[in-house]
N, C-alpha and C. Protein backbone atom coordinates (compact mmCIF):
# COMPACT_ATOMS: atom_id res chain seq x y z
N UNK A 1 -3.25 -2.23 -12.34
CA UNK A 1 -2.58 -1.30 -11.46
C UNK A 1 -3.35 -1.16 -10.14
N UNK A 2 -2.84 -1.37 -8.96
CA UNK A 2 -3.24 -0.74 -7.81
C UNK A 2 -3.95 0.41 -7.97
N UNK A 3 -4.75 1.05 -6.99
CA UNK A 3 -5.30 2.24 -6.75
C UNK A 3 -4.69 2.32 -5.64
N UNK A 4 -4.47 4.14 -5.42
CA UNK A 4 -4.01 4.41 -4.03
C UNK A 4 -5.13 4.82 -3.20
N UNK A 5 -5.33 4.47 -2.02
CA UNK A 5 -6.11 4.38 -0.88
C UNK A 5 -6.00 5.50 -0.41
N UNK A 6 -6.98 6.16 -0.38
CA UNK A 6 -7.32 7.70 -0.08
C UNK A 6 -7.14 8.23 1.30
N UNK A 7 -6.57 9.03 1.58
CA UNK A 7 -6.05 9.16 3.09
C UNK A 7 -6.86 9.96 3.87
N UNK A 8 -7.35 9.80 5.13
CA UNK A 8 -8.18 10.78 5.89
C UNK A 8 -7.33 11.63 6.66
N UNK A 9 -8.29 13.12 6.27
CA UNK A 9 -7.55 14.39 6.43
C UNK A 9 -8.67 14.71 7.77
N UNK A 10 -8.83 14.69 8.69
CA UNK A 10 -9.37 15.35 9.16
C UNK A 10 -9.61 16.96 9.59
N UNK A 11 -10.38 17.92 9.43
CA UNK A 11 -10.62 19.13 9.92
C UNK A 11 -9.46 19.40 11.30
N UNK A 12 -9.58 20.73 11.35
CA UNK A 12 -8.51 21.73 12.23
C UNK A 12 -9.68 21.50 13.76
N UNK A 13 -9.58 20.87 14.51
CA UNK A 13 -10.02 20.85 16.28
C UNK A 13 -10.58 19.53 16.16
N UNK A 14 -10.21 18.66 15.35
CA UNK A 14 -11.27 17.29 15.24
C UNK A 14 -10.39 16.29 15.97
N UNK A 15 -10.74 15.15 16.84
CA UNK A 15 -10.07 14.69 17.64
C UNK A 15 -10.42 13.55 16.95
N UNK A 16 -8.93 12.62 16.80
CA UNK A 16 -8.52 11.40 16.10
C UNK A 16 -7.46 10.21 16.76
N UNK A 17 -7.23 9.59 15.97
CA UNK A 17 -6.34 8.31 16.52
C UNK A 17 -5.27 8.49 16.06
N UNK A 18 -3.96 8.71 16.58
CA UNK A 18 -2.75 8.28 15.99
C UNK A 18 -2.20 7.17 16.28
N UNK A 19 -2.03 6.24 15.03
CA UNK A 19 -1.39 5.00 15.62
C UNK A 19 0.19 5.07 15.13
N UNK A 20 1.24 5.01 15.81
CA UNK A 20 2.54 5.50 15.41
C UNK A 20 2.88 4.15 15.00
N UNK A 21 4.10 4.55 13.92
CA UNK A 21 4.56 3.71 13.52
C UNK A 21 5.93 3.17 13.29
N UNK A 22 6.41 3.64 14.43
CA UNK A 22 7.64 3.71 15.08
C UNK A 22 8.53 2.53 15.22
N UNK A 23 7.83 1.52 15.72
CA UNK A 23 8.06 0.19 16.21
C UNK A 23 6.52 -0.57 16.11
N UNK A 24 6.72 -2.24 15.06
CA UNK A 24 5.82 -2.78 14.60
C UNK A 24 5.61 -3.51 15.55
N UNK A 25 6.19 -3.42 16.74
CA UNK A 25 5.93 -4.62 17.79
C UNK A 25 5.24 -4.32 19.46
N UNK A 26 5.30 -2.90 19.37
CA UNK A 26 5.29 -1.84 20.40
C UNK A 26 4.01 -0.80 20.10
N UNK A 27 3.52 -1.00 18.78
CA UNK A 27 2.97 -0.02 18.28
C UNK A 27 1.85 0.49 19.00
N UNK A 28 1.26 1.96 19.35
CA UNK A 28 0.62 2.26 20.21
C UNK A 28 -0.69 3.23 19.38
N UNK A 29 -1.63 3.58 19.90
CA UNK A 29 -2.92 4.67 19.31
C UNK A 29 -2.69 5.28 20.70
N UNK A 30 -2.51 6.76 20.10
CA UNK A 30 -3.12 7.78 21.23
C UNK A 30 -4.13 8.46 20.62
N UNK A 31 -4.92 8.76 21.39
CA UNK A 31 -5.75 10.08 20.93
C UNK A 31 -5.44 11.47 21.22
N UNK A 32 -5.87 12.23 19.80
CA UNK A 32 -4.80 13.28 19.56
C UNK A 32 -6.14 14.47 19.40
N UNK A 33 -5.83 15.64 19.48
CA UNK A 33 -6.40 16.63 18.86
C UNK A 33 -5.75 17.44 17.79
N UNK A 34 -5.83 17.72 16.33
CA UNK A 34 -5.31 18.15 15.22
C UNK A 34 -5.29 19.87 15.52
N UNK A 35 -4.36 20.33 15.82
CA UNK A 35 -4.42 21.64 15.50
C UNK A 35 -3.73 22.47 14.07
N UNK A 36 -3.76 22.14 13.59
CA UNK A 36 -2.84 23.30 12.82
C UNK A 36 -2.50 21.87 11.13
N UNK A 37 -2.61 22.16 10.16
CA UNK A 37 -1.70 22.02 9.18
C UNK A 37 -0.68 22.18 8.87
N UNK A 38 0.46 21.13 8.30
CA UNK A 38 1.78 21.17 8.36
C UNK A 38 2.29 21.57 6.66
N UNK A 39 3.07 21.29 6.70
CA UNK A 39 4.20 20.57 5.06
C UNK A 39 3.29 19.22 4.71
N UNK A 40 3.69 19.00 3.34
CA UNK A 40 3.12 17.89 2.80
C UNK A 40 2.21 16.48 3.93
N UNK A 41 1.22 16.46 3.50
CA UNK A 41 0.55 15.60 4.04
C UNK A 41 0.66 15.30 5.72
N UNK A 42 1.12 16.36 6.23
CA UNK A 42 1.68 16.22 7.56
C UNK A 42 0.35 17.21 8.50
N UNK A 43 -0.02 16.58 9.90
CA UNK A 43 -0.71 17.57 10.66
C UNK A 43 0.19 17.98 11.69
N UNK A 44 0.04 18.83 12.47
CA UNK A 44 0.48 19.13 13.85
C UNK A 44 -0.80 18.91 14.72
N UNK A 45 -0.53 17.75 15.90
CA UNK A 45 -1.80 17.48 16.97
C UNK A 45 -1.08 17.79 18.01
N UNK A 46 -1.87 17.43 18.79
CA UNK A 46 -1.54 17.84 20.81
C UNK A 46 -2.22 16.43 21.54
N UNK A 47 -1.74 15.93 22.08
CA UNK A 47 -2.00 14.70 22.83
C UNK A 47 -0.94 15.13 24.65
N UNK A 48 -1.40 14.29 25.02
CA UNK A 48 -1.43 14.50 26.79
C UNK A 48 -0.24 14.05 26.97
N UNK A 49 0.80 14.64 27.65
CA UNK A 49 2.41 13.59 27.59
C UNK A 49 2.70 13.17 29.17
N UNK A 50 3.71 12.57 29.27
CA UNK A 50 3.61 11.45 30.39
C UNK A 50 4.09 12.59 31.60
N UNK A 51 3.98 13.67 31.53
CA UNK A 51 4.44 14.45 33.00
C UNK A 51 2.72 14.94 32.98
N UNK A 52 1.43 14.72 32.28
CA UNK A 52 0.31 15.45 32.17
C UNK A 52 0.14 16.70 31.51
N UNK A 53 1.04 17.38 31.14
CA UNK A 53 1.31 18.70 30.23
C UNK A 53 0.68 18.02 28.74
N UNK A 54 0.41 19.16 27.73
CA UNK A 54 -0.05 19.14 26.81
C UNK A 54 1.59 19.27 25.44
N UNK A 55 1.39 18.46 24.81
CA UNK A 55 2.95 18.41 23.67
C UNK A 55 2.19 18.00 22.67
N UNK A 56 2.94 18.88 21.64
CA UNK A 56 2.34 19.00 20.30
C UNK A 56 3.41 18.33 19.18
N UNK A 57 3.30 17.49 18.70
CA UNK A 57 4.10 17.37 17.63
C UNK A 57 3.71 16.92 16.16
N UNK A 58 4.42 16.58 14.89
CA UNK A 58 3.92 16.55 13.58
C UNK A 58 3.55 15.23 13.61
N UNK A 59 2.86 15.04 12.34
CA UNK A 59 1.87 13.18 12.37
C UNK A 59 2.12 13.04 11.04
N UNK A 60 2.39 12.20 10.32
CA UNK A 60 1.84 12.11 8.33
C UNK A 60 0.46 11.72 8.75
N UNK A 61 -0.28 12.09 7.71
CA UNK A 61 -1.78 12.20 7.78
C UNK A 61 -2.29 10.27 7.49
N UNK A 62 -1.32 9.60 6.68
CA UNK A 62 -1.60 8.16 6.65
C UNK A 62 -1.52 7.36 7.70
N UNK A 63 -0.55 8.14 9.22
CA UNK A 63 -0.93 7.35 10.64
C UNK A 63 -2.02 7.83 11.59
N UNK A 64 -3.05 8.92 10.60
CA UNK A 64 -4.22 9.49 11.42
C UNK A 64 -5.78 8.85 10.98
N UNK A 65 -6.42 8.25 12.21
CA UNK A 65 -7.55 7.29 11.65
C UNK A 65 -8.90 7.97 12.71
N UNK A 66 -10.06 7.75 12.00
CA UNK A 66 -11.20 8.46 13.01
C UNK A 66 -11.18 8.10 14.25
N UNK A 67 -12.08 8.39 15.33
CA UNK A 67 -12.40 7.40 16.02
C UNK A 67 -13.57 6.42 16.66
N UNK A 68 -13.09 5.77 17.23
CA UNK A 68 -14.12 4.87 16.61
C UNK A 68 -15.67 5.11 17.32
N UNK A 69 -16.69 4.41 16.53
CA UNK A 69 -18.03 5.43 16.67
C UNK A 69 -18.69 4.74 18.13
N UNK A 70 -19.03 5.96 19.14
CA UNK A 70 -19.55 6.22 20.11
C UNK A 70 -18.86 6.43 21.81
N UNK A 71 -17.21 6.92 21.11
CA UNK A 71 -16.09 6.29 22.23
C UNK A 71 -16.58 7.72 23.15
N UNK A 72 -16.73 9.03 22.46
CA UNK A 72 -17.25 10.17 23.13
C UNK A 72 -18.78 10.67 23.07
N UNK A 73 -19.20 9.83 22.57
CA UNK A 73 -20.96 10.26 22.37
C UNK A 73 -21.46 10.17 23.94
């Protein structure tokens, strides 16, 4: 039997990668900040939207990945 691959939850103000998974050909990473806990396995983040305003919307926690080490050190 497979094992299922353990999903990273990150903490409430922890800033992460969303890579959407919208389109497999297009597919993009923004960096997000996690505010808030949702419904099942779901976060609510805030990422920067294309007028510069701040927009918040839901993520499943399996398209949220760390980031990578020393991008803000």
């Amino acid at each position: 039997m497979a094992r299922k691959k353990s999903v990273w939850r990150p903490q409430i103000g922890a800033v992460a990668t969303y890579i959407g998974g919208a389109s497999k050909l297009a597919s993009s990473a923004y960096n997000v900040r996690v505010v808030a806990e949702s419904s099942v396995d779901r976060m609510v983040v805030e990422a920067i939207g294309r007028s510069g305003t701040p927009v918040r919307f839901t993520v499943k926690c399996k398209n949220l990945a760390p980031l990578q080490p020393g991008l803000f050190d």
